[in-house]
C-alpha atoms as a PDB file:
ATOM      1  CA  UNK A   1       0.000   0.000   0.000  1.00  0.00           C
ATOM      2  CA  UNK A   2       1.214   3.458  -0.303  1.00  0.00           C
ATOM      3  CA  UNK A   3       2.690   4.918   2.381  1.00  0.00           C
ATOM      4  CA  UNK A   4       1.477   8.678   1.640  1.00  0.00           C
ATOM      5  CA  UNK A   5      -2.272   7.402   2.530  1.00  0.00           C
ATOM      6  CA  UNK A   6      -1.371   4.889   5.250  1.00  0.00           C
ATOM      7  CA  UNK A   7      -0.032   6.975   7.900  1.00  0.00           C
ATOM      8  CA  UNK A   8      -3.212   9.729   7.728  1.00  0.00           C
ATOM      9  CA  UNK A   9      -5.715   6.911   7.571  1.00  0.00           C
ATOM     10  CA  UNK A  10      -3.973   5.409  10.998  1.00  0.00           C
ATOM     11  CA  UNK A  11      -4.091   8.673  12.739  1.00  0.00           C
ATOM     12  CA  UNK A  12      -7.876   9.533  11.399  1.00  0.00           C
ATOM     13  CA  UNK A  13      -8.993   6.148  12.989  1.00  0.00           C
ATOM     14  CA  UNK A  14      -7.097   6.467  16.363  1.00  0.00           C
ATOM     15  CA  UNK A  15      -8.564  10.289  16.830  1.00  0.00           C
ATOM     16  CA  UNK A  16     -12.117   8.208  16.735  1.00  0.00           C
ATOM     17  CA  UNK A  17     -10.911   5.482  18.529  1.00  0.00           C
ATOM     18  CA  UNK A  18      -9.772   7.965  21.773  1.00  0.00           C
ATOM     19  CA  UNK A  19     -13.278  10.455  20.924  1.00  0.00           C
ATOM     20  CA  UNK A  20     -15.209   7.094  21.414  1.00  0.00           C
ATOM     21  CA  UNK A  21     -13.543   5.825  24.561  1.00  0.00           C
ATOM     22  CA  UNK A  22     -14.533   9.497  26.315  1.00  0.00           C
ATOM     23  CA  UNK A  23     -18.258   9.250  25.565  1.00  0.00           C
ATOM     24  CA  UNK A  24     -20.054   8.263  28.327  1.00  0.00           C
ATOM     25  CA  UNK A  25     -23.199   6.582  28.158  1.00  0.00           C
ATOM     26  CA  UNK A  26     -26.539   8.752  29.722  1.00  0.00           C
ATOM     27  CA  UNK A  27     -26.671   8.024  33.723  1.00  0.00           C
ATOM     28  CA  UNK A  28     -30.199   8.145  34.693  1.00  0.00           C
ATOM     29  CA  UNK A  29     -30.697   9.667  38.151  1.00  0.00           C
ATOM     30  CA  UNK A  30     -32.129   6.862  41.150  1.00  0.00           C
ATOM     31  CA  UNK A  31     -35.614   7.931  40.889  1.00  0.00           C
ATOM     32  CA  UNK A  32     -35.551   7.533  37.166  1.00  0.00           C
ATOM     33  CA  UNK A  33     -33.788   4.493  37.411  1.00  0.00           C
ATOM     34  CA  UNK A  34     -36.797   3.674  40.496  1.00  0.00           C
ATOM     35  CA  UNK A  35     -39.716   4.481  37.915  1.00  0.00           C
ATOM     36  CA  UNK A  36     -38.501   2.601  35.050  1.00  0.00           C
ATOM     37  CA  UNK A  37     -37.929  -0.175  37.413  1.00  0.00           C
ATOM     38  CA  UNK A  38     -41.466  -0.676  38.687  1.00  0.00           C
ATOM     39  CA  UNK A  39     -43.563   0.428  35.338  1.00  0.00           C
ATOM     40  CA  UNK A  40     -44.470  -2.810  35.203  1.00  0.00           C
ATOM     41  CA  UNK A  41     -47.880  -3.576  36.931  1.00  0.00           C
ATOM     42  CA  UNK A  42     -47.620   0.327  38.445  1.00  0.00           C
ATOM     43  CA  UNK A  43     -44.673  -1.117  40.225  1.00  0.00           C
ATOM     44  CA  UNK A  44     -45.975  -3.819  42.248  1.00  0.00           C
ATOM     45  CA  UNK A  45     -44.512  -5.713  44.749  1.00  0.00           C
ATOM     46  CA  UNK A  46     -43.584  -9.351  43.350  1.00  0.00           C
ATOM     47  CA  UNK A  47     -40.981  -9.145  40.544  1.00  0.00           C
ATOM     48  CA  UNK A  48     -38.014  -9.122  42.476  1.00  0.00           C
ATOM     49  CA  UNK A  49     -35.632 -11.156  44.775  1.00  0.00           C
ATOM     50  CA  UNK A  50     -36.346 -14.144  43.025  1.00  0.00           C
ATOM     51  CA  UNK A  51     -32.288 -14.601  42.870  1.00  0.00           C
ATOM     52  CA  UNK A  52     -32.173 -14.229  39.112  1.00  0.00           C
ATOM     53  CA  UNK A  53     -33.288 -10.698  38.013  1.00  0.00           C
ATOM     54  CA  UNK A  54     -37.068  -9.010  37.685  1.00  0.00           C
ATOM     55  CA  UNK A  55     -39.467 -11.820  37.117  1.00  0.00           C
ATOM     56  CA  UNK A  56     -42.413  -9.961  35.096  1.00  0.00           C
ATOM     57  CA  UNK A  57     -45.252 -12.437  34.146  1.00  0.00           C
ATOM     58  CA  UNK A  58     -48.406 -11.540  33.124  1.00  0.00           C
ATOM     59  CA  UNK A  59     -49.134 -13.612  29.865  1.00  0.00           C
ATOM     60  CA  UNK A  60     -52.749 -12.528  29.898  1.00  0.00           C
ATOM     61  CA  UNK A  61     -51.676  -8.773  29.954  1.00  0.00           C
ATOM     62  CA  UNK A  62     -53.953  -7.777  32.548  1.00  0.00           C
ATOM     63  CA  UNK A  63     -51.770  -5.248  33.500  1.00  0.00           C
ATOM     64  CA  UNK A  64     -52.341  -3.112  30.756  1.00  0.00           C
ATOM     65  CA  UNK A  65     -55.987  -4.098  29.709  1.00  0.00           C
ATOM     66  CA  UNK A  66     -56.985  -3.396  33.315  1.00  0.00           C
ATOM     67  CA  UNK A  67     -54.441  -1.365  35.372  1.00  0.00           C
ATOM     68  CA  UNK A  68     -57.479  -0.168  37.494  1.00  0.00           C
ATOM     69  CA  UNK A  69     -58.396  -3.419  39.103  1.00  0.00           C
ATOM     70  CA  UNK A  70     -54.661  -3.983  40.096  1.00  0.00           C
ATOM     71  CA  UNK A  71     -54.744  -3.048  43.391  1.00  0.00           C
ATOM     72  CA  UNK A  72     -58.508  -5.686  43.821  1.00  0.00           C
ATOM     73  CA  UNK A  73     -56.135  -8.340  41.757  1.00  0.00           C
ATOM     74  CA  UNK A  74     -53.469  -8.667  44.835  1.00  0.00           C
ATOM     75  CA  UNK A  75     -55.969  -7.956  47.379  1.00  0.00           C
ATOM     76  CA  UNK A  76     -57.259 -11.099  46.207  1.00  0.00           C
ATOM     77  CA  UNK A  77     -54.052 -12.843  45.978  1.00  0.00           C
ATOM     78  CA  UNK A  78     -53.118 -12.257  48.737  1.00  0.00           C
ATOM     79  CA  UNK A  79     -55.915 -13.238  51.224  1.00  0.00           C
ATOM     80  CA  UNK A  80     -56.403 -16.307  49.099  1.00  0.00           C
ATOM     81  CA  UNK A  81     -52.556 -17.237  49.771  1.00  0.00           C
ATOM     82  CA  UNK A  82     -53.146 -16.533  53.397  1.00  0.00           C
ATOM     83  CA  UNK A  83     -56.444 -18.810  53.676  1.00  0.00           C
ATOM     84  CA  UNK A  84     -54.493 -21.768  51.431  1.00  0.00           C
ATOM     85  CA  UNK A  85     -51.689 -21.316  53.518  1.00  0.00           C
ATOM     86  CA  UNK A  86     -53.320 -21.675  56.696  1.00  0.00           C
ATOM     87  CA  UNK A  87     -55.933 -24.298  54.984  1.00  0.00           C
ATOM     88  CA  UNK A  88     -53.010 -27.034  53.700  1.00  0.00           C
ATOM     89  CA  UNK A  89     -51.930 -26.669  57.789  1.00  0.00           C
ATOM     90  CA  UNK A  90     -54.731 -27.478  58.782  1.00  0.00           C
ATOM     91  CA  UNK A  91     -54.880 -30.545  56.438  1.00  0.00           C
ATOM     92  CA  UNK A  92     -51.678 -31.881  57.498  1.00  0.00           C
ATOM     93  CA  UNK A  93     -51.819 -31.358  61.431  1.00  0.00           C
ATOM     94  CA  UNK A  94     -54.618 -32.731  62.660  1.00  0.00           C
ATOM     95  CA  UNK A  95     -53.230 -35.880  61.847  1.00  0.00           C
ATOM     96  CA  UNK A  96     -50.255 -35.146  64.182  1.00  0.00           C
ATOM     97  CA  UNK A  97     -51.650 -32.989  66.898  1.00  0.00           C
ATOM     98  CA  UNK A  98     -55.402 -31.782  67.471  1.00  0.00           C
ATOM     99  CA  UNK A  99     -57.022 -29.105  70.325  1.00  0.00           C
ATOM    100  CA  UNK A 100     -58.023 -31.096  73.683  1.00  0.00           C
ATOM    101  CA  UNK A 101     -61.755 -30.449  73.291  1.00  0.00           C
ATOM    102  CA  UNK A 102     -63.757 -33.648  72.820  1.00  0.00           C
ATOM    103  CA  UNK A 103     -65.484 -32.048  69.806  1.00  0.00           C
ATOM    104  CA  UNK A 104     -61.984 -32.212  68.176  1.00  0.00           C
ATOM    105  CA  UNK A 105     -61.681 -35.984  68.959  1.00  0.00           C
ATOM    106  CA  UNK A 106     -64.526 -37.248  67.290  1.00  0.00           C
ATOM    107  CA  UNK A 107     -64.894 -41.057  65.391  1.00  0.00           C
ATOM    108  CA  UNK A 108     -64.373 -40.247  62.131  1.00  0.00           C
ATOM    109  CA  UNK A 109     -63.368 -36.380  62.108  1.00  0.00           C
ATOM    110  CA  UNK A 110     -60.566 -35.639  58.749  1.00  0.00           C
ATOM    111  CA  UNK A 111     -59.893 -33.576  56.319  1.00  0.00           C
ATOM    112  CA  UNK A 112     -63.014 -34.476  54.556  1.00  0.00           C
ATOM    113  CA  UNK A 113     -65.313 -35.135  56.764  1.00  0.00           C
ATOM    114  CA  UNK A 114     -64.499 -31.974  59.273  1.00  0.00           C
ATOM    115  CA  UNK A 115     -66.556 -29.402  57.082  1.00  0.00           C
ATOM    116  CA  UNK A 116     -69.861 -31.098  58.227  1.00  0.00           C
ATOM    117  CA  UNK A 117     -68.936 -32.903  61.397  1.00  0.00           C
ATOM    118  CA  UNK A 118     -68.207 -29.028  62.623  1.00  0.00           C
ATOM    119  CA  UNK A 119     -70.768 -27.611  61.598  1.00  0.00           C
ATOM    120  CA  UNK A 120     -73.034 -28.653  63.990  1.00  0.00           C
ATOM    121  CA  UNK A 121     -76.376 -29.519  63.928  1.00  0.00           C
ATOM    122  CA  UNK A 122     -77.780 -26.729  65.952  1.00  0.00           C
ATOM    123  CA  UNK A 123     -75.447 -24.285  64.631  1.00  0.00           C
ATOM    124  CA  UNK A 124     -73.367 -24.179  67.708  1.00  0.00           C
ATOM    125  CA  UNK A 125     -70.606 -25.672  65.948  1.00  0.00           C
ATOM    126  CA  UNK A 126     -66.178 -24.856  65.980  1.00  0.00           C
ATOM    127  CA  UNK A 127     -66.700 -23.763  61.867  1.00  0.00           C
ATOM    128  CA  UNK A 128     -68.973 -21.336  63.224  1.00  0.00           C
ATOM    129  CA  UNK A 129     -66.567 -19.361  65.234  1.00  0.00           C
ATOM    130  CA  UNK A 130     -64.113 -19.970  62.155  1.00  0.00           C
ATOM    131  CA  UNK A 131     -66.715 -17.697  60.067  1.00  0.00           C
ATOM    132  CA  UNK A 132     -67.433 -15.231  62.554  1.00  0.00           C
ATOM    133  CA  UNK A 133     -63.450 -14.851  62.501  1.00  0.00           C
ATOM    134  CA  UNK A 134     -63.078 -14.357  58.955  1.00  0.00           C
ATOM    135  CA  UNK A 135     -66.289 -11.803  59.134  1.00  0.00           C
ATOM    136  CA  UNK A 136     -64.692  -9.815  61.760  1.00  0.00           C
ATOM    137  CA  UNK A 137     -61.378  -9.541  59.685  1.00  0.00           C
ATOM    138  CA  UNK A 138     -63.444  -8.842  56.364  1.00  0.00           C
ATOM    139  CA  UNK A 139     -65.472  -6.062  58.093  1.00  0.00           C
ATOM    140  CA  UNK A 140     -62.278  -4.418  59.793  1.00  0.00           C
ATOM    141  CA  UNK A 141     -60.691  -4.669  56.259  1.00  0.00           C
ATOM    142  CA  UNK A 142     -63.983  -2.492  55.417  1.00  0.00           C
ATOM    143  CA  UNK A 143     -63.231  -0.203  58.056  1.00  0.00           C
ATOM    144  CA  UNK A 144     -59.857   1.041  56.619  1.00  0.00           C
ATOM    145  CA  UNK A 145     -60.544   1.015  52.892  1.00  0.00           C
ATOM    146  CA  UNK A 146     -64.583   1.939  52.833  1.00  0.00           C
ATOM    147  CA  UNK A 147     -67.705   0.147  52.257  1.00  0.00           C
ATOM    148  CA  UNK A 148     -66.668  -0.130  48.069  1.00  0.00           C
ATOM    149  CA  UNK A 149     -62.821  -0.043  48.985  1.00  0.00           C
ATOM    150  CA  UNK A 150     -62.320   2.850  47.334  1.00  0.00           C
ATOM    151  CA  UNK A 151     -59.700   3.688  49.516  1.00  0.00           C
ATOM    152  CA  UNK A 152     -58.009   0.127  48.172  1.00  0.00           C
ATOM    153  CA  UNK A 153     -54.315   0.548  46.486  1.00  0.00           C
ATOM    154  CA  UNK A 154     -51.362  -0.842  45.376  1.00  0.00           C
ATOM    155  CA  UNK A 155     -49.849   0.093  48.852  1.00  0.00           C
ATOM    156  CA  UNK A 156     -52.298  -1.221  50.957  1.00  0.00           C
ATOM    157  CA  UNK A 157     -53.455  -3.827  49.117  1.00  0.00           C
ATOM    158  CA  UNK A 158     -53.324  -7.186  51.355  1.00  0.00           C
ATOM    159  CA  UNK A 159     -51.854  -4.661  54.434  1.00  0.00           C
ATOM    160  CA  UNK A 160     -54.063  -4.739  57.410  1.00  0.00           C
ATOM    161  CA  UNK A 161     -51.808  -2.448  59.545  1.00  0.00           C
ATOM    162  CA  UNK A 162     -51.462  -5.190  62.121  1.00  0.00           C
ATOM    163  CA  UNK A 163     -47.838  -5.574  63.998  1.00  0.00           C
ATOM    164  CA  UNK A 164     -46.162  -2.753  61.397  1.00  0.00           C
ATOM    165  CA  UNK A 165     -43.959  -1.954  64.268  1.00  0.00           C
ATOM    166  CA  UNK A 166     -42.351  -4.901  64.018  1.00  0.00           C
ATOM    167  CA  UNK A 167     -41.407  -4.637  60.668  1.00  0.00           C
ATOM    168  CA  UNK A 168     -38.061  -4.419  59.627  1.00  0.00           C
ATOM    169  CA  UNK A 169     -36.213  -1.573  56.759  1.00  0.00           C
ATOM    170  CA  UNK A 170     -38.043  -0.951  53.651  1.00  0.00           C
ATOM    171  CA  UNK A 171     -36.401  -3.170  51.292  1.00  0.00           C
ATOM    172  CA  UNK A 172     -36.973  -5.845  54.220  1.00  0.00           C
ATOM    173  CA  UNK A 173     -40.427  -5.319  53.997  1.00  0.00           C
ATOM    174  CA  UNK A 174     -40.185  -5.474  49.607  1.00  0.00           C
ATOM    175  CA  UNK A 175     -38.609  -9.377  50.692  1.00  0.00           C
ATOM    176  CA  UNK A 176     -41.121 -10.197  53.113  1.00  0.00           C
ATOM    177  CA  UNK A 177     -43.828  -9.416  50.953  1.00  0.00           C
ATOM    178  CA  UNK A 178     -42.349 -11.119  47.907  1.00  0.00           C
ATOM    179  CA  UNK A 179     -41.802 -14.552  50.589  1.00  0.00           C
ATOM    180  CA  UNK A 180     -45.612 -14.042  51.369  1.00  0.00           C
ATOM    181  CA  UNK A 181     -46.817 -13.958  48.361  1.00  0.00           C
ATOM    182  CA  UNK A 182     -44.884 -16.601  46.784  1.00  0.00           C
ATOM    183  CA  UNK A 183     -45.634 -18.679  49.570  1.00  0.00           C
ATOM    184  CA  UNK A 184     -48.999 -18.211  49.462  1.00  0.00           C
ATOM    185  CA  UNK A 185     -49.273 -19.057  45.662  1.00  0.00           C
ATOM    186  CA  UNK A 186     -47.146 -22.318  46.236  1.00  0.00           C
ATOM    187  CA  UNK A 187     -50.049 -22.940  49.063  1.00  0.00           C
ATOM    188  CA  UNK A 188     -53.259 -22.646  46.863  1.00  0.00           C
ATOM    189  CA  UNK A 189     -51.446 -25.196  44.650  1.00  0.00           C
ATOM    190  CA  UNK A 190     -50.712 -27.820  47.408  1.00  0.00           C
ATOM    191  CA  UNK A 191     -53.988 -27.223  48.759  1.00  0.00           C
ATOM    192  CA  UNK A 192     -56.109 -27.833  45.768  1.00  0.00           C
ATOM    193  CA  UNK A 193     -53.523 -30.762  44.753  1.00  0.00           C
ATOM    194  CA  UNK A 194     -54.061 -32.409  48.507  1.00  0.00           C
ATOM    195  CA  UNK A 195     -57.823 -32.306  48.450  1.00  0.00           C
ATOM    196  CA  UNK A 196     -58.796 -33.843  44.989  1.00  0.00           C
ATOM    197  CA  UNK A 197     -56.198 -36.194  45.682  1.00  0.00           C
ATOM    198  CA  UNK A 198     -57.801 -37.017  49.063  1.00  0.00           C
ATOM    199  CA  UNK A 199     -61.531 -37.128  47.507  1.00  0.00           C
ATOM    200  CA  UNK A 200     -60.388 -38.667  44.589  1.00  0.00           C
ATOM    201  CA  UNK A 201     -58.241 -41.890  46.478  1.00  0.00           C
ATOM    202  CA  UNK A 202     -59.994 -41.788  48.819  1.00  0.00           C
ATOM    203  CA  UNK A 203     -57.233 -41.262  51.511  1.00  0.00           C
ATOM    204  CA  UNK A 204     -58.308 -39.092  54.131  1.00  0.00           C
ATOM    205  CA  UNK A 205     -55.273 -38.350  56.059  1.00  0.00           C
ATOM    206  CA  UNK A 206     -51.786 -37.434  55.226  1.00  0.00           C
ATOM    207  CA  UNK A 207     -49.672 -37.973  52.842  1.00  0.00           C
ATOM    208  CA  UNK A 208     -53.584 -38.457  51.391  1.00  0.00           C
ATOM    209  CA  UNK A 209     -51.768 -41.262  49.145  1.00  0.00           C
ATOM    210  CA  UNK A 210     -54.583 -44.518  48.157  1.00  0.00           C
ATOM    211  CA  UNK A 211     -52.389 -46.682  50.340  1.00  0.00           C
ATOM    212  CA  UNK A 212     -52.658 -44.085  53.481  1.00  0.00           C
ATOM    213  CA  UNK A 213     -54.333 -45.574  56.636  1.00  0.00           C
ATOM    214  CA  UNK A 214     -58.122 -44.170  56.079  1.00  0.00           C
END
């Protein structure tokens, strides 16, 4: 090659190679980086600490076709996760360990045949006092968001405001609630796996396999 249009051609591409190495890439301020972060679902809590980067699923893309009902959407997630958490416990313990009332300790009281057995036949019954429980939370939930929950949003969805004191740091908090509700999902699964499998084999107490002691 010719030597006269070798040496300007070197120093044209090192004078872009040095301009290039000085740009600097846009730094978006915390809060910017904050919003872009949780623009999906309006930023709510679920999508991280899952130990391999935001998890954003929504393959139904209710997100967008209904951002309004959001906040309703993990309201309902959330108590259900509770109540199937708390539900597969009480499949799985009785077997194990039950209350020392005699109503507790009757012939033939399991997981299927509780419902009915506790009842009661003059309405006097232990599931009564479980509804009146539930009622009492439900109407104190009505209590702090209104009789239409209009006062319902992403931030208070599923929060009572029981025992916040004890609550650690925010970004604590952010990993507690993603625990819950990931917990709680896992839950509603098991349950509803546990009791067709017990209806369906037959097998009344735990591990509700057909070969279980009935």
């Amino acid at each position: 090659s010719n030597p006269k249009w070798t040496w300007p051609l070197s120093l044209v591409i090192l004078t872009f190679s040095l301009s290039a190495s000085k740009i600097q890439p846009p730094r978006l301020s915390s809060s910017k980086v904050g919003v872009a972060r949780q623009a999906f679902a309006g930023g709510l809590e679920g999508c991280d600490h899952h130990g391999a980067g935001r998890y954003e699923f929504d393959p139904l893309n209710f997100c967008e076709l209904f951002p309004e009902n959001l906040p309703w959407y993990r309201e309902a997630e959330v108590k259900h996760g509770r109540v199937a958490m708390l539900a597969y416990a009480g499949l799985v313990l009785p077997d194990f360990f039950r209350f020392p009332d005699p109503i507790f300790k009757q012939t033939g009281l399991d997981a299927i045949s509780a419902h009915n057995m506790l009842l009661g036949s003059s309405g006097r019954g232990a599931m009564w006092c479980l509804l009146l429980f539930c009622g009492a939370l439900e109407f104190l939930r009505m209590c702090q968001l209104g009789v239409d929950f209009e006062q319902l949003t992403l931030d208070t969805a599923g929060d009572f405001g029981l025992g916040s004191f004890l609550l650690p740091e925010a970004e604590d908090i952010s990993i507690l609630k993603t625990q819950e509700l990931k917990h709680g999902r896992l839950a509603m699964i098991a349950f509803g796996g546990a009791i067709t499998q017990a209806v369906a084999c037959n097998a009344h107490h735990f591990p509700f396999m057909p070969c279980s002691t009935c």
